[in-house]
C-alpha atoms as a PDB file:
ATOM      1  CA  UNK A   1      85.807  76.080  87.427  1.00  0.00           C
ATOM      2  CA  UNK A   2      83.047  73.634  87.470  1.00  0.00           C
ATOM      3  CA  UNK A   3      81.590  74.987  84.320  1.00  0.00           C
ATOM      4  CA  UNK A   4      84.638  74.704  82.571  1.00  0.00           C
ATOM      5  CA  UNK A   5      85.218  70.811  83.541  1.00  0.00           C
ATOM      6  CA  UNK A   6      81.980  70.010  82.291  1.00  0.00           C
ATOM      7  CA  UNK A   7      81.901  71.890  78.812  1.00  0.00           C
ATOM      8  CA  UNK A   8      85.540  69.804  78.499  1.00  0.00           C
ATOM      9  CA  UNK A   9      83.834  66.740  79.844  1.00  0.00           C
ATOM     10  CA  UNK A  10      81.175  67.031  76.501  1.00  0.00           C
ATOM     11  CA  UNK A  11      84.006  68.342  74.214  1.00  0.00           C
ATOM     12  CA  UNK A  12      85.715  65.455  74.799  1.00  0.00           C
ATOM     13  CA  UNK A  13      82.650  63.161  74.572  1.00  0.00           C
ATOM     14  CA  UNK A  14      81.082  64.808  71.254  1.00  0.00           C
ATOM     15  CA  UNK A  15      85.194  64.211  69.683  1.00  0.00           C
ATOM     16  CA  UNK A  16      85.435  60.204  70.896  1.00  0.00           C
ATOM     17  CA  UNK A  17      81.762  60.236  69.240  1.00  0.00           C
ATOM     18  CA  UNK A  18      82.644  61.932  66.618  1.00  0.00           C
ATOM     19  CA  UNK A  19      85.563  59.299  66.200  1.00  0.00           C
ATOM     20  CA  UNK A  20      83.068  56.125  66.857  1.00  0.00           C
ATOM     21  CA  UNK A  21      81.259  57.803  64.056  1.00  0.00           C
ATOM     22  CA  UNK A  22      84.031  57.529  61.848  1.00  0.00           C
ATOM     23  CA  UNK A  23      85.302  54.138  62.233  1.00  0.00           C
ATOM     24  CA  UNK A  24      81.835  52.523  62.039  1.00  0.00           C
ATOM     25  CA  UNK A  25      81.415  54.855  58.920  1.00  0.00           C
ATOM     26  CA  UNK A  26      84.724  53.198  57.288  1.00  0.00           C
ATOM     27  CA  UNK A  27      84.274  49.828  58.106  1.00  0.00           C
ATOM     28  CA  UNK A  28      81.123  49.893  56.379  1.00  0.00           C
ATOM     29  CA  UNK A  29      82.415  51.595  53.817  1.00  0.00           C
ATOM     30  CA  UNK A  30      85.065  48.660  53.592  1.00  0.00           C
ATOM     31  CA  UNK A  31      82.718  46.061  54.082  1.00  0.00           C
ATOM     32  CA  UNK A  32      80.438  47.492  51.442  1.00  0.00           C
ATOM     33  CA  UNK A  33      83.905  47.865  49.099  1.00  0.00           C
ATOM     34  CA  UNK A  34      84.777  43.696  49.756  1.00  0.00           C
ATOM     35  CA  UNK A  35      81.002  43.211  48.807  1.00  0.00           C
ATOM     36  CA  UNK A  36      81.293  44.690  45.532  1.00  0.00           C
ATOM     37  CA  UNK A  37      84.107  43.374  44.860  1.00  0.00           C
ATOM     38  CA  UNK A  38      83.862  40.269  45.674  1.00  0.00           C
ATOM     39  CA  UNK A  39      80.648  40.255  43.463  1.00  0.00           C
ATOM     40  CA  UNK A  40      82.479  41.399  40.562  1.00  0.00           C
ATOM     41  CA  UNK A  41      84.708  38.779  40.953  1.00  0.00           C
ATOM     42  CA  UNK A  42      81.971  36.168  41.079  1.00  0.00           C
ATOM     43  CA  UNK A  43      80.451  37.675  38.347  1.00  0.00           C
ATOM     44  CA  UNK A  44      83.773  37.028  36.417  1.00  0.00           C
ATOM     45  CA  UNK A  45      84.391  33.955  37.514  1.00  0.00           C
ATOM     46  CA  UNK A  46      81.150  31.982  37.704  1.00  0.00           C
ATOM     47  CA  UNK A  47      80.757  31.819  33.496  1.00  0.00           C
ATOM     48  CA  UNK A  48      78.383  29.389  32.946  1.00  0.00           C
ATOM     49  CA  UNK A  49      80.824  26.861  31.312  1.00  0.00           C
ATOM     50  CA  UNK A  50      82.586  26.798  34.568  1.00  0.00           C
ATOM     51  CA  UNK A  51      79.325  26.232  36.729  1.00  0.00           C
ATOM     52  CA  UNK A  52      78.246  22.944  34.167  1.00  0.00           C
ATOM     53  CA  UNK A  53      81.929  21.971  34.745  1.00  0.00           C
ATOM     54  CA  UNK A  54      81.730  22.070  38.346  1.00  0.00           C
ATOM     55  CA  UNK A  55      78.101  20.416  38.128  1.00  0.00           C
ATOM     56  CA  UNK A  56      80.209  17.544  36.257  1.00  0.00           C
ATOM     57  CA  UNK A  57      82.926  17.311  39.173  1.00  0.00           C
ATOM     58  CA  UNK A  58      80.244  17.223  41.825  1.00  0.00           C
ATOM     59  CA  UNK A  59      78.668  14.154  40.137  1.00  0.00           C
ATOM     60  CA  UNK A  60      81.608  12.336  39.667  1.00  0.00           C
ATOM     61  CA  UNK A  61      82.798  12.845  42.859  1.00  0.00           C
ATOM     62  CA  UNK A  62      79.482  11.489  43.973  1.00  0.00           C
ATOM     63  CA  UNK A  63      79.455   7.594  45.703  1.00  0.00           C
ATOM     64  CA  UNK A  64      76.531   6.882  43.801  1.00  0.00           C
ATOM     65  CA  UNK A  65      75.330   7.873  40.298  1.00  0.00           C
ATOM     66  CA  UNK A  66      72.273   7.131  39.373  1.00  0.00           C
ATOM     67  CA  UNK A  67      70.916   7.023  35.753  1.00  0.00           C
ATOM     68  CA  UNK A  68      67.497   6.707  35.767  1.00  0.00           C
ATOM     69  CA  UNK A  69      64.380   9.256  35.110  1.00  0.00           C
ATOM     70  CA  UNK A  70      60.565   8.700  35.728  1.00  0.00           C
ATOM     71  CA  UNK A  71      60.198  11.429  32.689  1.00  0.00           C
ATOM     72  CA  UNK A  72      61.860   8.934  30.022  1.00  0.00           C
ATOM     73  CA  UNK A  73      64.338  11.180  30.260  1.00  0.00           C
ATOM     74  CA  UNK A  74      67.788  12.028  31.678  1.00  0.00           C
ATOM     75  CA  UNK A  75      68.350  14.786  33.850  1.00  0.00           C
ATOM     76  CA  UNK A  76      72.254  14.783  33.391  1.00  0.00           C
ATOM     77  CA  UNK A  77      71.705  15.310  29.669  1.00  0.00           C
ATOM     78  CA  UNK A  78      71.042  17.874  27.779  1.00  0.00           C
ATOM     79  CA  UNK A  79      67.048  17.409  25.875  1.00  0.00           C
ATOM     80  CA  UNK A  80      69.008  16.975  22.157  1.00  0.00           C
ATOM     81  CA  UNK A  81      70.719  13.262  23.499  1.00  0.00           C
ATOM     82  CA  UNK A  82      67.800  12.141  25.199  1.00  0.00           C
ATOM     83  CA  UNK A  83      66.746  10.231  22.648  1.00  0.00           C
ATOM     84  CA  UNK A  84      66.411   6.414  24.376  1.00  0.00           C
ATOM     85  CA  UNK A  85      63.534   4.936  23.852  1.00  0.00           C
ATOM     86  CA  UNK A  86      61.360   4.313  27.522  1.00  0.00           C
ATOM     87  CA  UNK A  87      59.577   1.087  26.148  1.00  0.00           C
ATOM     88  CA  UNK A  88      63.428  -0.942  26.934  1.00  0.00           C
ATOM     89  CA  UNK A  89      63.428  -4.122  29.030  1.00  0.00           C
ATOM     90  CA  UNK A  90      64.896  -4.343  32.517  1.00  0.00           C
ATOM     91  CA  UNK A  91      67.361  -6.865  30.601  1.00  0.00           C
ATOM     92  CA  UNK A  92      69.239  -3.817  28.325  1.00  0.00           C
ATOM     93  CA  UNK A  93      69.849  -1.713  31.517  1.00  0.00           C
ATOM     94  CA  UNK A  94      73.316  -2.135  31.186  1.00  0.00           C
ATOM     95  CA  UNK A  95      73.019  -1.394  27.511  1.00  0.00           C
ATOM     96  CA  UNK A  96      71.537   1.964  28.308  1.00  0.00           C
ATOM     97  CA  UNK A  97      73.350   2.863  31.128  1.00  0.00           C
ATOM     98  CA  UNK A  98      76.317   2.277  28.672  1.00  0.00           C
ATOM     99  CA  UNK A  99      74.665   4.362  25.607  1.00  0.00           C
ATOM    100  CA  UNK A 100      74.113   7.089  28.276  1.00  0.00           C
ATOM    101  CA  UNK A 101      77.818   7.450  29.504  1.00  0.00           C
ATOM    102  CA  UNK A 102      79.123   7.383  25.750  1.00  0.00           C
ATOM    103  CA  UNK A 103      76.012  10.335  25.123  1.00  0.00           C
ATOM    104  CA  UNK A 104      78.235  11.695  28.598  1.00  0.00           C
ATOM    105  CA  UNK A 105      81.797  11.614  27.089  1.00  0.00           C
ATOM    106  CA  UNK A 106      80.950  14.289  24.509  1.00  0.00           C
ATOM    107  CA  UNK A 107      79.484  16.642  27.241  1.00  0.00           C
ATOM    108  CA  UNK A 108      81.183  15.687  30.570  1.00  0.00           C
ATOM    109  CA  UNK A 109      84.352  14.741  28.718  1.00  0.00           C
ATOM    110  CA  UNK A 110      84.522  10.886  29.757  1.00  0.00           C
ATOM    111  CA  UNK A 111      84.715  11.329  33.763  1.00  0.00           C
ATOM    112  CA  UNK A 112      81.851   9.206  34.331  1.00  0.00           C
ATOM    113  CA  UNK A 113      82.607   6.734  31.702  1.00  0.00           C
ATOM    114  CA  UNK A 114      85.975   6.546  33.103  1.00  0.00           C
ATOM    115  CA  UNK A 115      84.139   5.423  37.088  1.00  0.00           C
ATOM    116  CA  UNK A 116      81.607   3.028  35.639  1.00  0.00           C
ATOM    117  CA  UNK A 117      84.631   1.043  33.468  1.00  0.00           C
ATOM    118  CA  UNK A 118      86.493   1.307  36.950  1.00  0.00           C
ATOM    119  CA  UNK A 119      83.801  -0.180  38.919  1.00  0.00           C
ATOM    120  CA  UNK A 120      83.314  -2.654  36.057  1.00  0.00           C
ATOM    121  CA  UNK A 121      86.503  -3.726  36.149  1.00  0.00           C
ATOM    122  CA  UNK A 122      86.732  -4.080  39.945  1.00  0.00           C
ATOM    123  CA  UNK A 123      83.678  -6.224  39.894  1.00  0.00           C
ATOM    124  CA  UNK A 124      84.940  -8.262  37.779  1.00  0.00           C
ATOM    125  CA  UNK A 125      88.051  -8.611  39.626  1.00  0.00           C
ATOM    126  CA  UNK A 126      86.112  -9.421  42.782  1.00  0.00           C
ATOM    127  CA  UNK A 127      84.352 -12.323  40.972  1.00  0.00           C
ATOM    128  CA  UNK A 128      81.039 -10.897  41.950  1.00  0.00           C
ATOM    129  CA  UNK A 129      79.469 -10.730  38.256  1.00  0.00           C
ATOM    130  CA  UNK A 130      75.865 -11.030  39.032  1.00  0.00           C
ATOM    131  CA  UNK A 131      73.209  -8.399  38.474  1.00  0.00           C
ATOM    132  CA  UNK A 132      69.497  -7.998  40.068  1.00  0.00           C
ATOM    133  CA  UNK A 133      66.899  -6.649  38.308  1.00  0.00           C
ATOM    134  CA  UNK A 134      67.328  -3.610  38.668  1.00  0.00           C
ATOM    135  CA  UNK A 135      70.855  -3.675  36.852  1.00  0.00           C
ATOM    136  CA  UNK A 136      72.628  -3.145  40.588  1.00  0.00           C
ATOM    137  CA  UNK A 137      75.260  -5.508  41.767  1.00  0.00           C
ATOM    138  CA  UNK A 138      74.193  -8.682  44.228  1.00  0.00           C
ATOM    139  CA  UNK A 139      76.171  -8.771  47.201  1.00  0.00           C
ATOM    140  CA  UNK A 140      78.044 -12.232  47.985  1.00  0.00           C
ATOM    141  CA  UNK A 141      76.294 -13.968  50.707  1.00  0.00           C
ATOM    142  CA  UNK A 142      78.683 -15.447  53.531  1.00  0.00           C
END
């Protein structure tokens, strides 16, 4: 009688093993399936017209934009419309920031001409006209 308990005891082990087995076997399999798929779908979707547009959206949604390069040139811009000269005064700043977001409109389809006329205009609203240097805006003083 004891015999027979214990070959039923490992029967029934060796089956719920067996059974462990098979459900760590499928969700790999499933995990491996949502891998691949998920791939293929990235694959699909990441086109790399839809990456440069998302590269656009993350700038623009950016607090600060900076155009400036210690190259001479622009790294927002594709090397045909880099074409500014680097030998330009501190004084036609806001020139070439300006010739830079008009090069912009034709690639990034205005966004970030659209935020520096808004935050031209704003300025201007707030009185607060005056420009350092550096072409950034002074800050009133109290």
């Amino acid at each position: 009688m004891r015999l027979s308990a214990k070959e039923n005891e490992q029967a029934i082990a060796a089956i719920e093993d067996g059974i462990r087995a098979s459900r760590a076997r499928a969700d790999a399999d499933a995990d491996f399936y949502r891998a691949s798929r998920q791939a293929e779908a990235d694959t699909l979707r990441l086109t790399p017209r839809y990456l440069e547009l998302e590269r656009y959206r993350a700038m623009a949604s950016n607090a600060k934009v900076y155009f400036t390069s210690l190259g001479g040139q622009n790294p927002f811009l594709p090397s045909s419309t880099n074409n500014v000269p680097p030998t330009e005064s501190s004084s036609d700043l806001l020139s070439t920031v300006l010739d830079n977001v008009n090069n912009l409109k034709s690639v990034g389809g205005g966004v970030l001409a659209h935020l520096l006329n808004s935050a031209l205009s704003t300025d201007e609203e707030n009185g607060s006209g005056r420009t350092n240097a550096s072409g950034q805006m002074d800050e009133e003083e109290p």
